[in-house]
Protein backbone atom coordinates (compact mmCIF):
# COMPACT_ATOMS: atom_id res chain seq x y z
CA UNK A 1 0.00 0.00 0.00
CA UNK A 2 2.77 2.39 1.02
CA UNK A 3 4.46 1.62 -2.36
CA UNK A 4 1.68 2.61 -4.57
CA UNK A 5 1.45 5.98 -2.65
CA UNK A 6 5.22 6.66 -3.24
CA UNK A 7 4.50 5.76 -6.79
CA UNK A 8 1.81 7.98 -7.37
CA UNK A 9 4.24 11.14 -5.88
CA UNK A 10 6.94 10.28 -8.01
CA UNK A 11 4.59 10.36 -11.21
CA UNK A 12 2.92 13.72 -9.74
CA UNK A 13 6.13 14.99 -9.73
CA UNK A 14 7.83 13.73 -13.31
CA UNK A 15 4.44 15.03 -14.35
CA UNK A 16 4.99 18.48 -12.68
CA UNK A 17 8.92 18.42 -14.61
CA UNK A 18 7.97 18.21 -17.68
CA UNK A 19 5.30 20.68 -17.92
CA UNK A 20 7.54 22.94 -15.93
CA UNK A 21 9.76 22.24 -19.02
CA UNK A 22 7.85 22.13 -21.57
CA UNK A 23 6.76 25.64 -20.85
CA UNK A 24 10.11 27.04 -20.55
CA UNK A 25 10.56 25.51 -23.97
CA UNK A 26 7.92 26.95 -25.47
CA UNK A 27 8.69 30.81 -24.46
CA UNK A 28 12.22 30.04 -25.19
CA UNK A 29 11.04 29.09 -28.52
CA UNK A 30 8.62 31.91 -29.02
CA UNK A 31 10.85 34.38 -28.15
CA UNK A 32 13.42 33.63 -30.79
CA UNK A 33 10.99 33.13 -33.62
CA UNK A 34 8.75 36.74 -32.24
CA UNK A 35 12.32 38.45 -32.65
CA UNK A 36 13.17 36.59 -35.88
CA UNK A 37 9.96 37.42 -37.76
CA UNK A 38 9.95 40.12 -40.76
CA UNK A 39 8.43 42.68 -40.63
CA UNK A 40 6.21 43.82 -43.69
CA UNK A 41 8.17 46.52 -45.64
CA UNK A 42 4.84 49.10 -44.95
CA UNK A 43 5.67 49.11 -41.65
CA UNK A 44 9.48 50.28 -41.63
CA UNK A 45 10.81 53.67 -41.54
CA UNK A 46 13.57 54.89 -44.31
CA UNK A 47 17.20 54.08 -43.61
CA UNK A 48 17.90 57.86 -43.31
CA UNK A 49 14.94 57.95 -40.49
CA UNK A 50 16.74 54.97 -38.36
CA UNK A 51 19.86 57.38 -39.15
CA UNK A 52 18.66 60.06 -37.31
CA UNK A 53 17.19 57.88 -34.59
CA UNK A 54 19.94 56.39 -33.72
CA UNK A 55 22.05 59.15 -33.95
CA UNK A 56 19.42 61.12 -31.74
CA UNK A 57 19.65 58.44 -29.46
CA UNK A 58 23.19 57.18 -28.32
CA UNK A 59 23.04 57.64 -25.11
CA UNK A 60 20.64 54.36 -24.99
CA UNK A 61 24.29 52.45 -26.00
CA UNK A 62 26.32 54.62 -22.94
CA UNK A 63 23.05 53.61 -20.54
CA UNK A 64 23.38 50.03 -21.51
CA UNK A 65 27.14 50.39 -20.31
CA UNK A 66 26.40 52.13 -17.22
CA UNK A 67 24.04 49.07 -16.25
CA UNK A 68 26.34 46.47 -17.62
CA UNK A 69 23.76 45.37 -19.81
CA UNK A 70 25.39 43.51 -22.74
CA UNK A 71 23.61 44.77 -25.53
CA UNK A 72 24.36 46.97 -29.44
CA UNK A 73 22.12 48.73 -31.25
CA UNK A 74 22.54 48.67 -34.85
CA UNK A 75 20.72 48.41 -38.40
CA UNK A 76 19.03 45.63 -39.81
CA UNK A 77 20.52 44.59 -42.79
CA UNK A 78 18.29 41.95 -43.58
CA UNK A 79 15.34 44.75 -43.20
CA UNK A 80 17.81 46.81 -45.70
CA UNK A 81 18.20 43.84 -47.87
CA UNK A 82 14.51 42.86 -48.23
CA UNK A 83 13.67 46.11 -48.44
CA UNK A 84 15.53 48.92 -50.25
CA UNK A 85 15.49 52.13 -48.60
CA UNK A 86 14.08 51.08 -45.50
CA UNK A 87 15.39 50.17 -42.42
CA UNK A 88 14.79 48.21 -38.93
CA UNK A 89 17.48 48.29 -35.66
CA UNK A 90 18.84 45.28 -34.31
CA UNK A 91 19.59 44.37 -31.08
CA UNK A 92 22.47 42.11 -30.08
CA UNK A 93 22.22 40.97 -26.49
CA UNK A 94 23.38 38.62 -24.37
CA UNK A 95 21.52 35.53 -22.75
CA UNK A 96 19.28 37.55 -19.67
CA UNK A 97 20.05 41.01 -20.66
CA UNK A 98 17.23 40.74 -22.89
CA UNK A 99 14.74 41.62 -20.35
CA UNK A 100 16.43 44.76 -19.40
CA UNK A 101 16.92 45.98 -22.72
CA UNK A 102 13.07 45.58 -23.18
CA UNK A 103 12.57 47.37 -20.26
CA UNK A 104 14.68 50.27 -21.11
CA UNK A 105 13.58 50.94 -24.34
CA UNK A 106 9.65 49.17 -24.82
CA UNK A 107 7.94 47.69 -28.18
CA UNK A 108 10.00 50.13 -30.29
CA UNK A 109 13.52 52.13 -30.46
CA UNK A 110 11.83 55.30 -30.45
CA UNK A 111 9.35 54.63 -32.72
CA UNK A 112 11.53 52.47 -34.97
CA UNK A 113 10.75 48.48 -35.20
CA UNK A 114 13.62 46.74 -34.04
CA UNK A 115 14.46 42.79 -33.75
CA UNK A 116 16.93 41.26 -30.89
CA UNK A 117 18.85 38.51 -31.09
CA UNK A 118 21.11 36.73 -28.77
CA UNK A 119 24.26 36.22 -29.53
């Protein structure tokens, strides 16, 4: 009797594991493909507009270093690429600084789109 109540904890708890898990998976995995996802060329600014931006804007890159936040802010080439004379910023971070840098600076780069990607 005692053995079959032991049983059923251990299975509670695999149970409990893999769902812990499998959700970590999941918004590990959504996270990546959310950040890798194009945006539709309607919806980006011109290069010379993410120029000015990020020029306006530099002291996000010193604030970053004050914090120790691991993270650059540059131009989406792919963006550039896919579509020619407009422009997205990407965001290179590392591993947890990602939540900081979302934080910092919200949905948008000062009204620019931006991706991140971990490097």
């Amino acid at each position: 009797m005692r053995k079959n109540s032991i049983n059923k904890v251990v299975i509670g708890v695999v149970i409990v594991l893999i769902l812990v898990i499998a959700t970590y998976v999941i918004v590990a995995l959504s996270t990546v493909f959310l950040d890798l996802r194009p945006l539709p060329c309607k919806n980006l600014p011109s290069l010379e507009e993410v120029n000015r931006v990020l020029a306006e804007h530099q002291e996000i890159q010193r604030i970053f270093e004050e914090k120790d936040i691991h993270a650059d802010i540059g131009i989406s080439s792919v963006q550039a690429d896919r579509c020619p004379g407009k422009a997205a910023i990407v965001i290179f971070y590392e591993g947890s600084d990602r939540t900081e840098v979302k934080r910092l600076i919200g949905d948008s780069f000062f009204g620019i789109p931006y991706h991140m990607i971990n490097r």
